[in-house]
N, C-alpha and C. Protein backbone atom coordinates (compact mmCIF):
# COMPACT_ATOMS: atom_id res chain seq x y z
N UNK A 1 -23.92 -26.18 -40.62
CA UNK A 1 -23.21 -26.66 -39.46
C UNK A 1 -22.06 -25.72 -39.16
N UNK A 2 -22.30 -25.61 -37.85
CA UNK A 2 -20.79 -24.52 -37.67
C UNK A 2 -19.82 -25.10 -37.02
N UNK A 3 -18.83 -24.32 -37.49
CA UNK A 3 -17.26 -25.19 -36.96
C UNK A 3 -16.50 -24.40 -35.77
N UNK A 4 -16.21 -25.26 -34.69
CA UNK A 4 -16.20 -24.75 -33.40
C UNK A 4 -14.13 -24.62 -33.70
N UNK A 5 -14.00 -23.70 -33.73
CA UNK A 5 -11.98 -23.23 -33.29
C UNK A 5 -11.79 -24.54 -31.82
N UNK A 6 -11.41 -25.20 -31.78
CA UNK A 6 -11.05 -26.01 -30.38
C UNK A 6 -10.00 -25.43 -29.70
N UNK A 7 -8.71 -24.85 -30.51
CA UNK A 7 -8.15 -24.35 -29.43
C UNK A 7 -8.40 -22.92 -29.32
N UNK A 8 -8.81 -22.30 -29.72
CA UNK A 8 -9.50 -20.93 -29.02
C UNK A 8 -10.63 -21.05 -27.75
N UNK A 9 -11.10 -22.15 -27.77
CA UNK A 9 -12.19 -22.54 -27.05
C UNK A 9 -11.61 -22.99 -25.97
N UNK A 10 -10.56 -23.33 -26.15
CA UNK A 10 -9.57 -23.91 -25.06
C UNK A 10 -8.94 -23.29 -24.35
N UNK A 11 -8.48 -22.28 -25.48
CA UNK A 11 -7.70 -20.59 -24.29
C UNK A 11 -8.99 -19.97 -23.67
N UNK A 12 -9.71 -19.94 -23.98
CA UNK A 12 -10.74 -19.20 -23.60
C UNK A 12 -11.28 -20.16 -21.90
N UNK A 13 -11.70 -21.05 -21.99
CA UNK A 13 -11.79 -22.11 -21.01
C UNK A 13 -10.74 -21.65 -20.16
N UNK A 14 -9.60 -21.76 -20.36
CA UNK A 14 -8.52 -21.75 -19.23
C UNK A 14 -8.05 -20.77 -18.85
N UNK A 15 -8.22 -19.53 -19.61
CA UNK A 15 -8.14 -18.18 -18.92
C UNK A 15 -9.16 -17.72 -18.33
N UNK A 16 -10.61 -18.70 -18.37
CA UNK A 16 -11.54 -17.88 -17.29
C UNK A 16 -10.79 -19.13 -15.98
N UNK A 17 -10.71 -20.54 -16.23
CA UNK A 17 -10.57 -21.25 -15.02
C UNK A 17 -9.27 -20.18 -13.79
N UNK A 18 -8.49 -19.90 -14.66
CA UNK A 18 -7.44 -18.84 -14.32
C UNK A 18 -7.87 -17.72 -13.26
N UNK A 19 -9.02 -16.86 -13.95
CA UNK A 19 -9.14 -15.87 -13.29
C UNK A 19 -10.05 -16.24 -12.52
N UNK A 20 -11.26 -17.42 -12.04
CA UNK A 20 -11.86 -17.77 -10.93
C UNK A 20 -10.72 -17.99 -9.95
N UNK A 21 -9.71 -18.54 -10.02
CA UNK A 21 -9.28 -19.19 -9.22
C UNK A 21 -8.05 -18.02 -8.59
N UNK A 22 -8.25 -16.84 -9.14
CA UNK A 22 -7.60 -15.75 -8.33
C UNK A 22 -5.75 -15.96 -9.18
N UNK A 23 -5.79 -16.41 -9.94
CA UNK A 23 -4.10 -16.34 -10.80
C UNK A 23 -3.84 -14.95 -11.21
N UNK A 24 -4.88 -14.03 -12.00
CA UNK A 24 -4.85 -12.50 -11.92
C UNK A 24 -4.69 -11.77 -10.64
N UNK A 25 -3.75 -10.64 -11.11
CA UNK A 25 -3.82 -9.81 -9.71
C UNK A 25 -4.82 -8.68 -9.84
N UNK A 26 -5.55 -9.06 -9.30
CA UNK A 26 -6.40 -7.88 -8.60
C UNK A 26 -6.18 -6.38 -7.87
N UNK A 27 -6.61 -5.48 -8.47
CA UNK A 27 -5.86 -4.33 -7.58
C UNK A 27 -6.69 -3.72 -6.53
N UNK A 28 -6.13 -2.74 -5.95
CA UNK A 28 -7.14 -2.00 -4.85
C UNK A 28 -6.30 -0.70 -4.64
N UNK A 29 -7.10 0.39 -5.56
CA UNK A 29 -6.83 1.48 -5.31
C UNK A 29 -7.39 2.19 -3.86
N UNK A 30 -6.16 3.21 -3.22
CA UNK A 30 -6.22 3.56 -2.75
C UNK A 30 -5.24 4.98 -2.37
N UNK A 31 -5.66 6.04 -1.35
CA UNK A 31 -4.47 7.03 -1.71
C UNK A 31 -4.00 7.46 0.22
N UNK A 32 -2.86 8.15 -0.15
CA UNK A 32 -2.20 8.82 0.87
C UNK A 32 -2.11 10.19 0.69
N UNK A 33 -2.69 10.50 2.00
CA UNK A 33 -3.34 12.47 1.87
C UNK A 33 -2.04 12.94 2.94
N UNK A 34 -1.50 13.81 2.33
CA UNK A 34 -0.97 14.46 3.73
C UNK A 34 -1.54 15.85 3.94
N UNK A 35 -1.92 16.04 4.83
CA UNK A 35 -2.80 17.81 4.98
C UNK A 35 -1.67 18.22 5.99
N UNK A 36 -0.27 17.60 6.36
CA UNK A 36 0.50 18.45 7.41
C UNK A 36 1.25 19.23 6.89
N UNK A 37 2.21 20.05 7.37
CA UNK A 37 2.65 20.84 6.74
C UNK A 37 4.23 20.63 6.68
N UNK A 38 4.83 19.59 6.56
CA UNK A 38 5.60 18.98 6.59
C UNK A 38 5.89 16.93 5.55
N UNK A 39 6.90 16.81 4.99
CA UNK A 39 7.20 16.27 4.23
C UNK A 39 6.80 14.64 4.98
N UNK A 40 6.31 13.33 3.87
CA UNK A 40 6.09 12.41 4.95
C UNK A 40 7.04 10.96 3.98
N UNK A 41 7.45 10.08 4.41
CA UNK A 41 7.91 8.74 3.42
C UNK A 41 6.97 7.87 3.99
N UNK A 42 6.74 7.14 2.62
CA UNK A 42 6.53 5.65 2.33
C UNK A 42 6.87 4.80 1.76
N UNK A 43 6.11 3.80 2.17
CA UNK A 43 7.32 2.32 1.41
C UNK A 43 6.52 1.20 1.69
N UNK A 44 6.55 -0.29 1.21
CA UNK A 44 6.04 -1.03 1.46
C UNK A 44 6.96 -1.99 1.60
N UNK A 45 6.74 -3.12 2.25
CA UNK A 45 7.79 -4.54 1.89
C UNK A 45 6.69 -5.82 2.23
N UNK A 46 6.51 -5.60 0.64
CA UNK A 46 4.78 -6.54 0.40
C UNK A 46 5.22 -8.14 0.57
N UNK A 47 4.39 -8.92 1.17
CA UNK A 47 4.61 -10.56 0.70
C UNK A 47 3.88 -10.79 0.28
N UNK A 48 3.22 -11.71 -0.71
CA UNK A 48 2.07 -11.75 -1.55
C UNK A 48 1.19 -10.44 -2.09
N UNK A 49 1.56 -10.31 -3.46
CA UNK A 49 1.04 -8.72 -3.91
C UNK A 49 1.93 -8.05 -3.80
N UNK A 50 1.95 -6.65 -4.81
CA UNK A 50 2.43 -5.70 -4.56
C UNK A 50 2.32 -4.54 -4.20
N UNK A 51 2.63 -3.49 -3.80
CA UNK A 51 2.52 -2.29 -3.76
C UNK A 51 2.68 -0.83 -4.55
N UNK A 52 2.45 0.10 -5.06
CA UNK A 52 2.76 0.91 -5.75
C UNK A 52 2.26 2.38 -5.55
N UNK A 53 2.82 3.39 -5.72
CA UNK A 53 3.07 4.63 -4.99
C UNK A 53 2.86 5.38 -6.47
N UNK A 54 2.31 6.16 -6.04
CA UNK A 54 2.20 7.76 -7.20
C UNK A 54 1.89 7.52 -8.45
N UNK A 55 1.93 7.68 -9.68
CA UNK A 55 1.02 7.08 -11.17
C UNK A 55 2.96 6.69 -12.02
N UNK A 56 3.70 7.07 -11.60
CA UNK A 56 5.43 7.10 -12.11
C UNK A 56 5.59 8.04 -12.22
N UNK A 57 4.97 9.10 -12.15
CA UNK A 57 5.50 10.46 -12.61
C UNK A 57 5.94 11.44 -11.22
N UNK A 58 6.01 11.41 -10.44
CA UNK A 58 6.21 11.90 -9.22
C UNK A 58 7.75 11.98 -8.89
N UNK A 59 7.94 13.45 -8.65
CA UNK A 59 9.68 12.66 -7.98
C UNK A 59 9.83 12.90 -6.77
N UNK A 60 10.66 12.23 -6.48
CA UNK A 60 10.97 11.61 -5.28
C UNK A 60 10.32 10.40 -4.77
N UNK A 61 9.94 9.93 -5.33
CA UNK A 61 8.95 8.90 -5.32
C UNK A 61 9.29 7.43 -6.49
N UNK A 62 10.01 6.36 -5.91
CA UNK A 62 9.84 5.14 -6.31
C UNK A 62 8.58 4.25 -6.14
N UNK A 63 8.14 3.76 -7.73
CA UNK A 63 6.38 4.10 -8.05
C UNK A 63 6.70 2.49 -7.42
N UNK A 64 7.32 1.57 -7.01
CA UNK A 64 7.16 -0.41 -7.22
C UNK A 64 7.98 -0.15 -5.49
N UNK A 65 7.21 0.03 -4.40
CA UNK A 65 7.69 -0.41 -3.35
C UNK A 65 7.92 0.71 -2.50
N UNK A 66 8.28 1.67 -3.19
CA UNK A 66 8.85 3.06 -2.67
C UNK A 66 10.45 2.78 -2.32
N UNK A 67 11.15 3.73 -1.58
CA UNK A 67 10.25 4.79 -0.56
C UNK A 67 9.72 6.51 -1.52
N UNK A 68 8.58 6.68 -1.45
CA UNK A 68 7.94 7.44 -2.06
C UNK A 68 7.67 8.76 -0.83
N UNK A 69 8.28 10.17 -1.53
CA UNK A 69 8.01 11.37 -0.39
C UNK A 69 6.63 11.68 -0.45
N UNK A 70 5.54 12.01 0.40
CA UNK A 70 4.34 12.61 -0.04
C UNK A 70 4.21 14.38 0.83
N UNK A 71 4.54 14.98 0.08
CA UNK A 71 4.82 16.70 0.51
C UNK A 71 3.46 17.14 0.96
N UNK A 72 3.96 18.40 2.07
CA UNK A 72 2.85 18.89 2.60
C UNK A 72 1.83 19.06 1.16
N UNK A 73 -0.05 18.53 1.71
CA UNK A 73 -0.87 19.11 0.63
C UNK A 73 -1.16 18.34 -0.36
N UNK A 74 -0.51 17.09 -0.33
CA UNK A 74 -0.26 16.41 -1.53
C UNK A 74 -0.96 15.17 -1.32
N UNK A 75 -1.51 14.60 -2.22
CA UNK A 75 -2.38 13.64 -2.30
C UNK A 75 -2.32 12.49 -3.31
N UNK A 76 -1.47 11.03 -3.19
CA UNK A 76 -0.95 10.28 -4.03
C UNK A 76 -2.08 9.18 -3.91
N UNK A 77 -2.13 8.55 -5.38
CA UNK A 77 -2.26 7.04 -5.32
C UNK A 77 -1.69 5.79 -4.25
N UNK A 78 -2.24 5.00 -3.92
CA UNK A 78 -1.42 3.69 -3.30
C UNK A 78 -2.71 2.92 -4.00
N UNK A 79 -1.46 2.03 -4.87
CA UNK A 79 -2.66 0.54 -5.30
C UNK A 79 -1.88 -0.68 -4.64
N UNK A 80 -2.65 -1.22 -4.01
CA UNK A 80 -2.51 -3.12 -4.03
C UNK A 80 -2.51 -3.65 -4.67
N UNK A 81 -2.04 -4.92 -4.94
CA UNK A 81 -2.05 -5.50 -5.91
C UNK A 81 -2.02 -7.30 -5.26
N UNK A 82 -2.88 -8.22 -6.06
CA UNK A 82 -3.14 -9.45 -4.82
C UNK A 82 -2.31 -10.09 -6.01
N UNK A 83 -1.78 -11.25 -5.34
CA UNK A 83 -0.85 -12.70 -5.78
C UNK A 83 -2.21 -14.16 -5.18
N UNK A 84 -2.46 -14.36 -6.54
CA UNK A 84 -3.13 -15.49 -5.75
C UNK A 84 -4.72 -15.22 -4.64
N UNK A 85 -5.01 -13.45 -4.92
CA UNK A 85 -5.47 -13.31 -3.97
C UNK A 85 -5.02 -12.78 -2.92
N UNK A 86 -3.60 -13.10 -2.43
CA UNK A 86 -3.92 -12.66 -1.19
C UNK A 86 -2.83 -11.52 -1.26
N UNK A 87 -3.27 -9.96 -0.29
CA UNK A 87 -2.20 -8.87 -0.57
C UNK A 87 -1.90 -8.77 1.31
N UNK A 88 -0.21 -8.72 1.75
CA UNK A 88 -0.31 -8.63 2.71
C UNK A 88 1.21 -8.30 3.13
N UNK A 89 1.54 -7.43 4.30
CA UNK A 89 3.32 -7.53 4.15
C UNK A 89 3.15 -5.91 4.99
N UNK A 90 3.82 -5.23 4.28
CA UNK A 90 3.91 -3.63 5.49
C UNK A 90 4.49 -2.68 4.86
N UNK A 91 3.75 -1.58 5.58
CA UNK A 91 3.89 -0.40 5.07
C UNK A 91 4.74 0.37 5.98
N UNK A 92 5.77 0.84 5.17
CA UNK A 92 7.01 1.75 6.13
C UNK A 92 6.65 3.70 5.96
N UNK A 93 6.26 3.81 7.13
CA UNK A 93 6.01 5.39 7.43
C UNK A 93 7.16 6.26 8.14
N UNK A 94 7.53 6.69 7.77
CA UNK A 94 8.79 7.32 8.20
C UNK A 94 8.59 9.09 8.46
N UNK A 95 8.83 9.60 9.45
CA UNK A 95 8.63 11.35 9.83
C UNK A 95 10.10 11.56 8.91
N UNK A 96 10.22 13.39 9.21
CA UNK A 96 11.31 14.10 8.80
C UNK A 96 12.34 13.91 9.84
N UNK A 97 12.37 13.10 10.79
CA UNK A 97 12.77 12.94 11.54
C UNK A 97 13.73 11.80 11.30
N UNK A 98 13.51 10.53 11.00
CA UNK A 98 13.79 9.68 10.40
C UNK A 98 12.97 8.56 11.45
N UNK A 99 11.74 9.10 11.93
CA UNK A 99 11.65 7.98 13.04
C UNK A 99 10.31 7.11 12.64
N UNK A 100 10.18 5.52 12.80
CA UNK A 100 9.18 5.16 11.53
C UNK A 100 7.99 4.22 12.25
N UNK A 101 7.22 3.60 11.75
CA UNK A 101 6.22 2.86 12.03
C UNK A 101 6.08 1.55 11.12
N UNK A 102 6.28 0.43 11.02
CA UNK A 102 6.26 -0.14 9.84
C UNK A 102 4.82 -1.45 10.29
N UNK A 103 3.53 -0.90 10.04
CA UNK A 103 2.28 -2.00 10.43
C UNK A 103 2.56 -2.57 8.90
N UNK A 104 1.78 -3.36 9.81
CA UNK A 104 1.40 -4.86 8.61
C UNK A 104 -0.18 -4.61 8.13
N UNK A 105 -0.28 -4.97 6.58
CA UNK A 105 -1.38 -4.93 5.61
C UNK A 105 -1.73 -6.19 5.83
N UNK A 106 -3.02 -6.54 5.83
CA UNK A 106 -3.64 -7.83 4.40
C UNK A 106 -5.19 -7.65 4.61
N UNK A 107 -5.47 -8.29 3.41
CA UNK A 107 -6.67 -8.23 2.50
C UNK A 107 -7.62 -9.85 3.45
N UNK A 108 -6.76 -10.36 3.83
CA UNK A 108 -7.21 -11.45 4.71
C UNK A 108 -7.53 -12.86 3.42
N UNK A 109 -6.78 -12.40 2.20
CA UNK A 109 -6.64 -13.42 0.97
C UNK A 109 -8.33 -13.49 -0.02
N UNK A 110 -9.01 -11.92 0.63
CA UNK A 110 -9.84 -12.00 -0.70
C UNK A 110 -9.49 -11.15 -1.28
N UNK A 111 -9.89 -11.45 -2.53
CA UNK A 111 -9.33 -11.34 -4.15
C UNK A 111 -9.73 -9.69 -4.31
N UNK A 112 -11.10 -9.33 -3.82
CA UNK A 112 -11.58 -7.73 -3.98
C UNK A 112 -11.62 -7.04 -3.38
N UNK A 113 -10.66 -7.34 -2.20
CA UNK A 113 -10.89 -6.78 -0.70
C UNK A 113 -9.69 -5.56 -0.47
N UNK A 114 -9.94 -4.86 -0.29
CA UNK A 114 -8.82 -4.20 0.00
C UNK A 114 -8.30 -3.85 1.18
N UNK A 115 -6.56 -4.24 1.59
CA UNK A 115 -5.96 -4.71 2.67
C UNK A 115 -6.56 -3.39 4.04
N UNK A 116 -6.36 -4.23 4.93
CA UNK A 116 -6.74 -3.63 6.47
C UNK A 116 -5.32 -3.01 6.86
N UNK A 117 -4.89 -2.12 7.73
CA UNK A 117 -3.64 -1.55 8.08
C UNK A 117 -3.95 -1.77 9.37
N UNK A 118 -3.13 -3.01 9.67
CA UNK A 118 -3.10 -2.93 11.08
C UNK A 118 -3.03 -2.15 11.96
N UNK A 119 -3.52 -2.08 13.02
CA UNK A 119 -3.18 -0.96 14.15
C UNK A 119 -3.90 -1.68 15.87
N UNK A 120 -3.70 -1.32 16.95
CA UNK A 120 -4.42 -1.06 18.27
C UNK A 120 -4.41 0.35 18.73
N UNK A 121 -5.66 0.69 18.35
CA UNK A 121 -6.13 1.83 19.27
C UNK A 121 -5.52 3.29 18.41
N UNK A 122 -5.16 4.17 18.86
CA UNK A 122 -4.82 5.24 18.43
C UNK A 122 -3.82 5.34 17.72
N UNK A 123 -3.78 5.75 16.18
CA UNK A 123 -2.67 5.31 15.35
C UNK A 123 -1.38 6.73 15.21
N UNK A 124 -1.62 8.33 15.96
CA UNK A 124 -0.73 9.21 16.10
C UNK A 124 -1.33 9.94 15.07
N UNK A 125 0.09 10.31 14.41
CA UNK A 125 -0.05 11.49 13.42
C UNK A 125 -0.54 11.09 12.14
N UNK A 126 0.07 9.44 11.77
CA UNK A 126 -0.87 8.97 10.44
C UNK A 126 -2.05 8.39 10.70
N UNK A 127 -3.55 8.63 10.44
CA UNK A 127 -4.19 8.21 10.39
C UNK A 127 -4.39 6.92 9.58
N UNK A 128 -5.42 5.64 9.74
CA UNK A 128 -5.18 4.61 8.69
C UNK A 128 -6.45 3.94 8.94
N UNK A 129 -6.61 3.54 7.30
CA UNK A 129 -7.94 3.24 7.04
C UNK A 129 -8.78 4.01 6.95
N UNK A 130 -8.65 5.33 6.40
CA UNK A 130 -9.94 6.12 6.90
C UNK A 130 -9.34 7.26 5.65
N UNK A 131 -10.78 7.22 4.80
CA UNK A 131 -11.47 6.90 5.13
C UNK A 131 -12.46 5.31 4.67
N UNK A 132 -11.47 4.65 3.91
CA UNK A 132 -11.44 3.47 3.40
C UNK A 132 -10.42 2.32 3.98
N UNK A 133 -10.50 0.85 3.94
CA UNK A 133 -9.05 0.48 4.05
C UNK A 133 -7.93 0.64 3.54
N UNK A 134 -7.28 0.49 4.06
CA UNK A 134 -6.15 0.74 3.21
C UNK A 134 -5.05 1.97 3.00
N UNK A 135 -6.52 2.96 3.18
CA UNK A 135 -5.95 4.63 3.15
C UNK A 135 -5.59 5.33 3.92
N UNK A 136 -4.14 6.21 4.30
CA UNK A 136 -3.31 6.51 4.79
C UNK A 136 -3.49 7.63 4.92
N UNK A 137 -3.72 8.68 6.18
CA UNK A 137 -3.73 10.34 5.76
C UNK A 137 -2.89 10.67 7.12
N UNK A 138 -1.62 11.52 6.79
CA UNK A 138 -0.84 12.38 7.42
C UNK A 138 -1.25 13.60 7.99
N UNK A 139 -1.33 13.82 8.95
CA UNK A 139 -1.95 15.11 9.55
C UNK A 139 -1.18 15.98 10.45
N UNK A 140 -0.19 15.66 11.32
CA UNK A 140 0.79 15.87 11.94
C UNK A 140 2.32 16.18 11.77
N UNK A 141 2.80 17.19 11.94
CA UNK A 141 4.84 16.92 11.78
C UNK A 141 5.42 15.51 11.65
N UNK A 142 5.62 14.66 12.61
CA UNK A 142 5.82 14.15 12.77
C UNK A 142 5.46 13.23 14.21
N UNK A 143 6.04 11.69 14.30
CA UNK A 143 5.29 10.82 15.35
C UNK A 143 5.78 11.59 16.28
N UNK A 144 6.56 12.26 16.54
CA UNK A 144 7.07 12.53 18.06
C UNK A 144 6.26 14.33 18.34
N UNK A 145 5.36 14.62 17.41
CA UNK A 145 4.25 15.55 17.77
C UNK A 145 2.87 14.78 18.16
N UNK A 146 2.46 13.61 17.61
CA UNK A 146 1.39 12.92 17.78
C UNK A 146 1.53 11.42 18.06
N UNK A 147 2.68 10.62 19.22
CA UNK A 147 2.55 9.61 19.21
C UNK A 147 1.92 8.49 19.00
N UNK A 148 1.93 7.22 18.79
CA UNK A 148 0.67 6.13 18.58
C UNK A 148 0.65 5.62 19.58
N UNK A 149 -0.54 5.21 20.10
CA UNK A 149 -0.29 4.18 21.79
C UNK A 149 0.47 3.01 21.06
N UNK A 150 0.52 2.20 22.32
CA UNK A 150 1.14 1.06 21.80
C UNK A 150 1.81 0.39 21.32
N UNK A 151 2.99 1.47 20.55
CA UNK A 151 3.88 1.01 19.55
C UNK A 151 4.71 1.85 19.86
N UNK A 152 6.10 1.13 19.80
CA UNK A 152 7.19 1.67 20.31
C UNK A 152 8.00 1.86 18.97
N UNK A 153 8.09 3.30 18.63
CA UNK A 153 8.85 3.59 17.09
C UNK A 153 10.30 3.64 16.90
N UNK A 154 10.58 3.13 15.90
CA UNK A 154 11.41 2.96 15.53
C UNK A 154 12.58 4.11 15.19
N UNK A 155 13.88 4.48 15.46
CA UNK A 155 14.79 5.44 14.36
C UNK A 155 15.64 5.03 13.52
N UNK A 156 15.62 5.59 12.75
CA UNK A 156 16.75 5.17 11.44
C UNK A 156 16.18 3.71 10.55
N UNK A 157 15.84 4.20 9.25
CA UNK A 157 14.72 3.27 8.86
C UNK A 157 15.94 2.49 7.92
N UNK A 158 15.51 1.24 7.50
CA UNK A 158 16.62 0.50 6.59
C UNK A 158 16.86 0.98 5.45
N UNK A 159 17.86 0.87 4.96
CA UNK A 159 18.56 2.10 3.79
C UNK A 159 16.95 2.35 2.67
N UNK A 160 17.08 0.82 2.20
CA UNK A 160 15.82 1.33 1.19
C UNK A 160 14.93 1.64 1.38
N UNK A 161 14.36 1.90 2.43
CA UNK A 161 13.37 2.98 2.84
C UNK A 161 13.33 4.04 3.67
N UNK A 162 14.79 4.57 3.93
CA UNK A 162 15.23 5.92 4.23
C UNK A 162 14.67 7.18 3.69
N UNK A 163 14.64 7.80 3.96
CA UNK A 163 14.39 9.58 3.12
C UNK A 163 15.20 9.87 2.04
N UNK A 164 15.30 10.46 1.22
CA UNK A 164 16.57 10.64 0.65
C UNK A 164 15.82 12.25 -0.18
């Protein structure tokens, strides 16, 4: 006769009920390309989930939110990260200029999905979503070489996600 551990059987039980039910965060790798020839910022200001920039080793670059520089040529990580499932909140793009774009992310609250970057129509000098969701590629100087329709940009970004 074998003897069953009850409370191991019990952690075990409730850390899978746990992870069906989306209590783990889930990530969703993804990266930011810049091919311009000029310096670009990012940043996030996530609500549900987090955000994270470069592997930590990068400088100029704050790896939990940013604002993270991505230099001409350079090609970083961006992971998501879901709460509950759901990852959603905005991503702050900022030129050398100091002039910025801040769209809104979400995953639409599934657990494996990785967030959509809002946009209408022509997104300028950062491209988004492409070639995955999520993924961000710089191609331009700055917005005021490649405007976005539709969106009226911003100058002078809030301290913590300034240039520096």
């Amino acid at each position: 006769m074998k003897t069953v551990n009850l409370a191991a059987a019990a952690a075990v039980a409730l850390l899978a009920l746990g992870l069906q039910a989306g209590g783990a965060q889930a990530a969703c790798q993804r990266h930011i390309v810049n091919t311009s020839s000029c310096p670009w910022w990012f940043g996030a200001k996530p609500g549900p989930g987090d955000v994270y920039f470069g592997d930590g080793t990068l400088a100029d670059c704050t790896q939990h939110g940013g604002p993270c520089k991505v230099n001409p040529g350079q090609t970083i990580d961006l992971k998501f990260t879901t709460s509950n499932g759901a990852a959603n909140g905005f991503i702050w793009i900022v030129d050398q200029n100091r002039a910025y774009w801040a769209p809104h992310y979400d995953n639409a609250g599934v657990n494996d999905k990785c967030p959509v970057i809002a946009h209408s129509g022509y997104t300028g000098a950062v491209s988004f979503n492409d070639p995955a969701d999520g993924d961000l590629k710089a191609w331009a100087c700055s917005w005021s070489n490649a405007p976005p329709s539709s969106v009226v940009l911003k100058k002078n970004p809030p301290k913590e996600m300034a240039p520096h």
